[in-house]
Protein backbone atom coordinates (compact mmCIF):
# COMPACT_ATOMS: atom_id res chain seq x y z
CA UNK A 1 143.09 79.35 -161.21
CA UNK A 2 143.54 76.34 -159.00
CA UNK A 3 143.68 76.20 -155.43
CA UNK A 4 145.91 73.70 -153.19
CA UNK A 5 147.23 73.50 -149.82
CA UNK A 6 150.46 72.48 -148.03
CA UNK A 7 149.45 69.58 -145.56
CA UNK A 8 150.17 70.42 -142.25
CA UNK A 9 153.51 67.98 -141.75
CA UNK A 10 155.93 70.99 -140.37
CA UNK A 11 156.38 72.83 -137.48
CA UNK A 12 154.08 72.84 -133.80
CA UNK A 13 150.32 71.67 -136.15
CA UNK A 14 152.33 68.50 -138.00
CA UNK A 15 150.10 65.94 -136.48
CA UNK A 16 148.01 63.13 -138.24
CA UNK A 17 144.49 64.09 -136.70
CA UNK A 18 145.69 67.52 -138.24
CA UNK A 19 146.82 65.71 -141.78
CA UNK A 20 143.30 63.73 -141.64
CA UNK A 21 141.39 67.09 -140.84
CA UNK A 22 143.16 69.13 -143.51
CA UNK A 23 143.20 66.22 -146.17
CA UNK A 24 139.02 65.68 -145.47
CA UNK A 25 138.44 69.41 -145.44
CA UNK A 26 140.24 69.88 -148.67
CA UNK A 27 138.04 67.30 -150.29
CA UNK A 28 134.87 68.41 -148.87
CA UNK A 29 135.15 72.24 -150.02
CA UNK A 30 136.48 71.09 -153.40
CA UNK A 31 139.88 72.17 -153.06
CA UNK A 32 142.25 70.97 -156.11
CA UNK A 33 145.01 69.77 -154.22
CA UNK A 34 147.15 69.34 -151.16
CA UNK A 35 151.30 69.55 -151.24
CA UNK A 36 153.97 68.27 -148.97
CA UNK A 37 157.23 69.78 -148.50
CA UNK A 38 160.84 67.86 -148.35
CA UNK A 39 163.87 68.13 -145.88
CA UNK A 40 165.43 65.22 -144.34
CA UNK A 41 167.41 66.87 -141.64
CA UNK A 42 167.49 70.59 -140.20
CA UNK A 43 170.82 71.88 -138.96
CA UNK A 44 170.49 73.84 -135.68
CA UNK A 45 172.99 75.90 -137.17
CA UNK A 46 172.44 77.19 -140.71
CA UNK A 47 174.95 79.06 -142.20
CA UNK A 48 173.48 78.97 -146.32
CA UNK A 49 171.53 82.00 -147.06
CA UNK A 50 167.35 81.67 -147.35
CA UNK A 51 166.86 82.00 -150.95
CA UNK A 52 162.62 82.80 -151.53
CA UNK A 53 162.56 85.94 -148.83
CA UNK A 54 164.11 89.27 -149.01
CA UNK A 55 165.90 88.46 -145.48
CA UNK A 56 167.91 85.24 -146.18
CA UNK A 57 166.65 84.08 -143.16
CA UNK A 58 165.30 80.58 -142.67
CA UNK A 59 161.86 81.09 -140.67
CA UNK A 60 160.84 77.29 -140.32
CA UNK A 61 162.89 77.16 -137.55
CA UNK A 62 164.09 73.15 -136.74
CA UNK A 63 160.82 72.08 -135.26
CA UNK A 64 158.48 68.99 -136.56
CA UNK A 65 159.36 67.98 -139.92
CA UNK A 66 157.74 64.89 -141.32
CA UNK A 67 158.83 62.51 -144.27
CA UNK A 68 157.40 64.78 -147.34
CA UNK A 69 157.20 60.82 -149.07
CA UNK A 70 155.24 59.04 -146.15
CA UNK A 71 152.75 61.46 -145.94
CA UNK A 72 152.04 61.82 -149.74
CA UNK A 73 151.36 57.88 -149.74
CA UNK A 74 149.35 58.75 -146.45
CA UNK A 75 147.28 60.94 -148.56
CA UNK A 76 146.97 59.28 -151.55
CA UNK A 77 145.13 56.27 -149.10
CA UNK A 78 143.32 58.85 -147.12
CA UNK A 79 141.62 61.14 -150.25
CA UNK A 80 140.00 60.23 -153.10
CA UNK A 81 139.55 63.53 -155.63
CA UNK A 82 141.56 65.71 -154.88
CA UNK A 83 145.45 66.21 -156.46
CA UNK A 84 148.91 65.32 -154.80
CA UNK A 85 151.55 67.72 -155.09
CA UNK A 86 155.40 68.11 -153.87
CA UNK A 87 156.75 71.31 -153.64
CA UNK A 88 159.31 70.01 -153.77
CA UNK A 89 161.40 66.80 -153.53
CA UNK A 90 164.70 67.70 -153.25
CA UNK A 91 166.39 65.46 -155.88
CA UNK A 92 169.64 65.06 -155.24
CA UNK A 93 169.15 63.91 -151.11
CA UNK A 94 167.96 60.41 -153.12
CA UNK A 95 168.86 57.90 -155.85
CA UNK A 96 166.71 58.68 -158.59
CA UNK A 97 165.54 55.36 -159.58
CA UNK A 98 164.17 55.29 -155.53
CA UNK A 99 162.92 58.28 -156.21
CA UNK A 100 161.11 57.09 -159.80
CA UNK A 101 159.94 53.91 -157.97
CA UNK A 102 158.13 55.94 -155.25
CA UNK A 103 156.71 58.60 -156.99
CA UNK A 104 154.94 55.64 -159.53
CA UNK A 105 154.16 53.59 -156.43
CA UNK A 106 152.18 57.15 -155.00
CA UNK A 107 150.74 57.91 -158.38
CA UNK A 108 149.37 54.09 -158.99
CA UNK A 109 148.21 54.16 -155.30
CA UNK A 110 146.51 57.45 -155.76
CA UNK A 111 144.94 56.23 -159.04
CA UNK A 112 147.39 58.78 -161.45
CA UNK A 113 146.86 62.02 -158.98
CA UNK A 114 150.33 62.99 -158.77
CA UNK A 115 151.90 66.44 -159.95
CA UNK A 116 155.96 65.95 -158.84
CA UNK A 117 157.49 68.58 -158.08
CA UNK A 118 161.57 68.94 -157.36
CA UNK A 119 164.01 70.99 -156.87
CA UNK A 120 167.77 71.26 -156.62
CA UNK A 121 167.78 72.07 -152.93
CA UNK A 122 169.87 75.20 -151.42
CA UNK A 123 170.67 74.14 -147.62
CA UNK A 124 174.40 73.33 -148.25
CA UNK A 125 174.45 72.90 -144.27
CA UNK A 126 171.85 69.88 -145.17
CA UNK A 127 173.73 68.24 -148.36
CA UNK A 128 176.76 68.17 -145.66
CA UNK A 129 175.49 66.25 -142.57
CA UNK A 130 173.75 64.20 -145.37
CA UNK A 131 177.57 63.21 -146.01
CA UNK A 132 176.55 64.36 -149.68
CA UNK A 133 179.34 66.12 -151.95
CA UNK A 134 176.90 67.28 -154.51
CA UNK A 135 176.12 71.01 -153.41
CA UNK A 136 178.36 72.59 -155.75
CA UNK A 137 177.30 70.14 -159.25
CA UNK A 138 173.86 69.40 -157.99
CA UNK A 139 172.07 71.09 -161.26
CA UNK A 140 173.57 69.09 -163.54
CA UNK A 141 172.65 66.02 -160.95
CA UNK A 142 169.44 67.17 -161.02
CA UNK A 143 168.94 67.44 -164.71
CA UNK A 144 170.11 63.44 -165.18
CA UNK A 145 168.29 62.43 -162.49
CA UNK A 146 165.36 63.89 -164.80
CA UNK A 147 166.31 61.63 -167.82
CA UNK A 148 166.66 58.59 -165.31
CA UNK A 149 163.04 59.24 -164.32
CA UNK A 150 162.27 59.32 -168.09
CA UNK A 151 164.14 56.61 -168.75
CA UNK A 152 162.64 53.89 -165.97
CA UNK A 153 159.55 55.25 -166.35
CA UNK A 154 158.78 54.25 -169.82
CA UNK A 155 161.14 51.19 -170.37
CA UNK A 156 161.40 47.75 -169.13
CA UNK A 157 163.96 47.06 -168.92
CA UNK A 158 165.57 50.33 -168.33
CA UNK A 159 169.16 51.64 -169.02
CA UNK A 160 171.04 54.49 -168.45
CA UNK A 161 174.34 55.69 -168.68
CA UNK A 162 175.41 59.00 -167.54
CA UNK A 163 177.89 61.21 -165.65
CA UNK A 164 176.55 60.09 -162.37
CA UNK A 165 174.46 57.50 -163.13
CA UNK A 166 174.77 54.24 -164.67
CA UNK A 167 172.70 50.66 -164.36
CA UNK A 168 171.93 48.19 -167.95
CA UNK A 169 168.88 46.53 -168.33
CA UNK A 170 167.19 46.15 -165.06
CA UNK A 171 163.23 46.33 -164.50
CA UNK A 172 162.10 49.08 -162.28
CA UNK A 173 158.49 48.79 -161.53
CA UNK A 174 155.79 49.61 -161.23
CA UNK A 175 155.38 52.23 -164.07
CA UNK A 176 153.32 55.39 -163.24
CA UNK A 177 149.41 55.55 -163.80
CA UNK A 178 149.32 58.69 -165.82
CA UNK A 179 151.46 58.01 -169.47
CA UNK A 180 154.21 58.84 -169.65
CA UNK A 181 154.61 60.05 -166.46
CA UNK A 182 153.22 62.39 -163.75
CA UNK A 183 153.50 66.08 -164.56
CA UNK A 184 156.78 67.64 -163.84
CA UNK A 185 157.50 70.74 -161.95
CA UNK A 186 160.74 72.49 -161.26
CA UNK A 187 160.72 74.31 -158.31
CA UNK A 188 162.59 77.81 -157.55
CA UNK A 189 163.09 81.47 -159.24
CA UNK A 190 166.28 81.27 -160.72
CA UNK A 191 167.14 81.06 -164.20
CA UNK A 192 168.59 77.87 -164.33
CA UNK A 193 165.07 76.84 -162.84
CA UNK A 194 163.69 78.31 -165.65
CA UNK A 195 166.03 76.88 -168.08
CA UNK A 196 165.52 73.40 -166.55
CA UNK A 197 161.58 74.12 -166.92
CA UNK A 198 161.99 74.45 -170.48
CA UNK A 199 164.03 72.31 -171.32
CA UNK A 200 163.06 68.81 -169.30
CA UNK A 201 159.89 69.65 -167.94
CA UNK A 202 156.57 70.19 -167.64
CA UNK A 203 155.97 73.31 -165.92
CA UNK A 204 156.93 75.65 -163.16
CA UNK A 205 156.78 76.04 -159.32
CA UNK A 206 157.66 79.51 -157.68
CA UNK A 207 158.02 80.47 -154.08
CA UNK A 208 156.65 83.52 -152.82
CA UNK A 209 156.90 86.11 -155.24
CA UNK A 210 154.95 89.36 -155.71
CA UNK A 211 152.46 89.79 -159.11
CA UNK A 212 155.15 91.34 -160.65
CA UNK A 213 157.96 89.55 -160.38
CA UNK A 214 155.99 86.49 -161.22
CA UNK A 215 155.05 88.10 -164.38
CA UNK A 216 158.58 88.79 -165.38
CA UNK A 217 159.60 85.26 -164.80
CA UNK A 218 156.78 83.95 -166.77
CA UNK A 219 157.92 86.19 -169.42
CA UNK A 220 161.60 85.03 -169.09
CA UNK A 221 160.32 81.09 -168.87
CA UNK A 222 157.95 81.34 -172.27
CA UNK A 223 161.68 83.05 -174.24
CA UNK A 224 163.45 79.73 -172.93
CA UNK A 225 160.36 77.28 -174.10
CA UNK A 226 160.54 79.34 -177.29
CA UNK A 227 164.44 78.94 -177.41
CA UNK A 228 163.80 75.17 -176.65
CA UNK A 229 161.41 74.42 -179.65
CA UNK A 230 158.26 74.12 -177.03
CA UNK A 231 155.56 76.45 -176.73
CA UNK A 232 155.03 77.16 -173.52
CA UNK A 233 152.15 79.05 -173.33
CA UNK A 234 149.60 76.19 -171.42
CA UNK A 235 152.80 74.95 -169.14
CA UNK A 236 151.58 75.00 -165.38
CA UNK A 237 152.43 77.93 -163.42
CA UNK A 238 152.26 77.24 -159.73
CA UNK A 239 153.74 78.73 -156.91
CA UNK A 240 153.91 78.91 -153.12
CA UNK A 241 152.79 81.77 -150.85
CA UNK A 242 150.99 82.17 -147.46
CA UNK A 243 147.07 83.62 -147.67
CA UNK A 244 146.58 85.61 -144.44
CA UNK A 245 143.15 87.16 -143.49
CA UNK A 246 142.52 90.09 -141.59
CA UNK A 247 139.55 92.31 -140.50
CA UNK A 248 141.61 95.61 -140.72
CA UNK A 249 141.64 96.75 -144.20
CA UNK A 250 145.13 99.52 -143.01
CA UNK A 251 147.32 95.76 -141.26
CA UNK A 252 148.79 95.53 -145.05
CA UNK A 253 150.25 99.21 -144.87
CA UNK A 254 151.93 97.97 -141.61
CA UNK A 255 154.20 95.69 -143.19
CA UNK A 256 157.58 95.53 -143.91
CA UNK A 257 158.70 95.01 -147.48
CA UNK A 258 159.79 91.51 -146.77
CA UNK A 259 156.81 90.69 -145.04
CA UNK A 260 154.79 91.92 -147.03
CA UNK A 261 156.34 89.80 -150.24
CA UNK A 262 155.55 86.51 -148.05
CA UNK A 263 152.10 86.33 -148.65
CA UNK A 264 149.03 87.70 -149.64
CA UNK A 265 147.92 89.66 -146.59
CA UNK A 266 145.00 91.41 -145.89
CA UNK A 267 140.83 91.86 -145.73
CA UNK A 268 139.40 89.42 -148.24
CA UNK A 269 138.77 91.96 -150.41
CA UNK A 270 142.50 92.78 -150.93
CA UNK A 271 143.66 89.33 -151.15
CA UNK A 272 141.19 88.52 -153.82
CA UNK A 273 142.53 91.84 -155.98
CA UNK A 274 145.94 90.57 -155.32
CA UNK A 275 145.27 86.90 -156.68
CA UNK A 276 143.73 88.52 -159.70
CA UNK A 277 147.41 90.26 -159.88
CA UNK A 278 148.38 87.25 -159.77
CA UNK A 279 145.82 85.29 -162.65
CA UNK A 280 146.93 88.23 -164.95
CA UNK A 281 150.10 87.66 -164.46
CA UNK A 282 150.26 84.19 -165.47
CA UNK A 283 149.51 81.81 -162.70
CA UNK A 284 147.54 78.68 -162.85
CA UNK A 285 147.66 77.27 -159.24
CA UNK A 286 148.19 78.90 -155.90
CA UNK A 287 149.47 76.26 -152.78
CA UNK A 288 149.04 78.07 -149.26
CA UNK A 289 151.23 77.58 -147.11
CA UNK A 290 149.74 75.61 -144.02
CA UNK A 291 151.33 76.86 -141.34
CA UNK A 292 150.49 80.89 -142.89
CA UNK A 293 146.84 80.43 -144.20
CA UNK A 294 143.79 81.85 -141.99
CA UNK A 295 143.32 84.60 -139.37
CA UNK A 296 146.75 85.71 -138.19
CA UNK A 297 148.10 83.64 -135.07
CA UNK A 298 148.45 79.81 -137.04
CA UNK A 299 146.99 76.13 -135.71
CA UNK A 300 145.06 73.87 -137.17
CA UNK A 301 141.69 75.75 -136.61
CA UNK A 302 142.75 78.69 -138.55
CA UNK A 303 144.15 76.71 -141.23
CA UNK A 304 140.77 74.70 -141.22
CA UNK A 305 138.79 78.24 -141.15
CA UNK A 306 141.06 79.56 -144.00
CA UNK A 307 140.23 76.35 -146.59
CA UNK A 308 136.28 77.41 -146.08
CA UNK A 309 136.78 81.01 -146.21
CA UNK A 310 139.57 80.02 -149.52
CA UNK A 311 136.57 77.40 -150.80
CA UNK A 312 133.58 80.20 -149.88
CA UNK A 313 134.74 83.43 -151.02
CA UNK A 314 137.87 83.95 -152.17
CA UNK A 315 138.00 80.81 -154.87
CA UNK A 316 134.37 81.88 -156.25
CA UNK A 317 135.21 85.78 -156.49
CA UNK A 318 138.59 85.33 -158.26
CA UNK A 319 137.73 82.37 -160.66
CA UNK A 320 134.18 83.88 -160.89
């Protein structure tokens, strides 16, 4: 299983020291990869209903939030080995042949590191003071932005002519490093994410979801790849969760149901059972979550002490 981690671009730690220090500690333990995150603007008032806790409620808060773009590119110049991840670009906030032009400008800066990640977005609040009337269709946006990526991507010159989208023969440049394209990742638990997985992509990105119910969406996604004609048994299986540490082997017991399904929690010894759960189960590549990965209590040094204690003894004792 691979290891990555969310640079630290949200909340009270975004900082670039902090992006430096996380991006040069992720390199020098070995780490496979480092993530950003993507929101434009955060409503003080959000009325749309958290979809990846049991809650609803949206726990960033409206703090810090940098460009999830900008600091990919930032980290593409500032690493060398290690993989670049979104997770994820919310598609429809952007034109998609921007969006196809930056991604292959990142991926030929970064010498063909990039694994893209999107999503379909689920802050209506944010699609509205974006002046964006896409909320309600944005699946179907999403799925021909796909195509338009497809299409630029591998033609010169490119043309398209869809539903939402439409330009003839025009040259969008430059073309990814990695043929045909960077790998694709849909983003989100649903079923439609799912379908859109098997159908136009390349593999899958879940948020915060227990052994289990990863399992049964694994087993729901290979059925659709199946339906689709694709075998989906090698397709990437990532997802996002927190990784926190703690010295008392009875804290997990504490928790509430939906804080306990935030994270993997617990002495090291229980967090490396759990991400066995979680390699049986089907997944390929864990991202921690920044801002939840270390000793309880967050900053920059316990996300710094978490990436040794994920490169020193949990990586080793699950992959060993």
């Amino acid at each position: 299983m691979k290891f990555g981690v969310v640079l630290p671009m949200i909340g009270s730690i975004a900082d670039t020291d902090a992006i430096d220090a996380v991006c040069d500690k992720a390199e020098a333990v070995g780490l496979d990869s480092v993530w950003v995150i993507d929101h434009i603007l955060l409503p003080y008032s959000i009325g749309a209903r958290y979809p990846y806790n049991l809650t609803g409620e949206w726990m960033a808060g409206q703090g810090p939030w940098w460009d999830a773009l900008s600091v990919l590119a930032y980290a593409a110049a500032r690493t060398r080995t290690v993989g670049l991840g979104s997770c994820v670009i919310v598609l429809p906030y952007r034109h998609p042949v921007h969006t196809a032009k930056t991604i292959a400008t990142i991926d030929q800066l970064s010498r063909g590191r990039v694994q893209f990640g999107v999503g379909v977005g689920w802050m209506e609040d944010e699609f509205e003071n974006l002046q964006l009337d896409s909320f309600h269709h944005r699946g179907a946006l999403v799925d021909e932005q796909l195509a338009v990526f497809r299409e630029v991507w591998a033609n010169d010159p490119a043309s398209f002519d869809g539903r939402f989208y439409r330009f003839h023969e025009v040259s969008v440049t430059p073309k990814p490093r990695q043929r045909p394209h960077p790998p694709i990742l849909v983003g989100g638990n649903t079923d439609a994410a799912l379908e859109r997985t098997a159908a136009l992509a390349d593999g899958w990105l879940g948020i915060s979801l227990r052994p289990s119910g990863l399992a049964e969406r694994r087993a729901e996604l290979l059925r659709r790849f199946e339906a689709h004609g694709r075998d989906g048994a090698d397709a990437p299986v990532a997802m996002l969760h927190a990784i926190q540490l703690t010295d008392d082997p009875d804290h997990r017991a504490t928790l509430a149901d939906h804080e306990r399904a935030q994270g993997v929690t617990g002495t090291l010894e229980q967090v490396v059972e759990e991400l066995r759960e979680f390699e049986e189960a089907g997944l390929t590549h864990v991202i921690a979550s920044a801002r939840r990965l270390g000793r309880r209590g967050g900053g920059l040094e316990a996300v710094l002490e978490g990436l040794d204690a994920l490169a020193r003894d949990i990586i080793p004792a699950v992959n060993g």
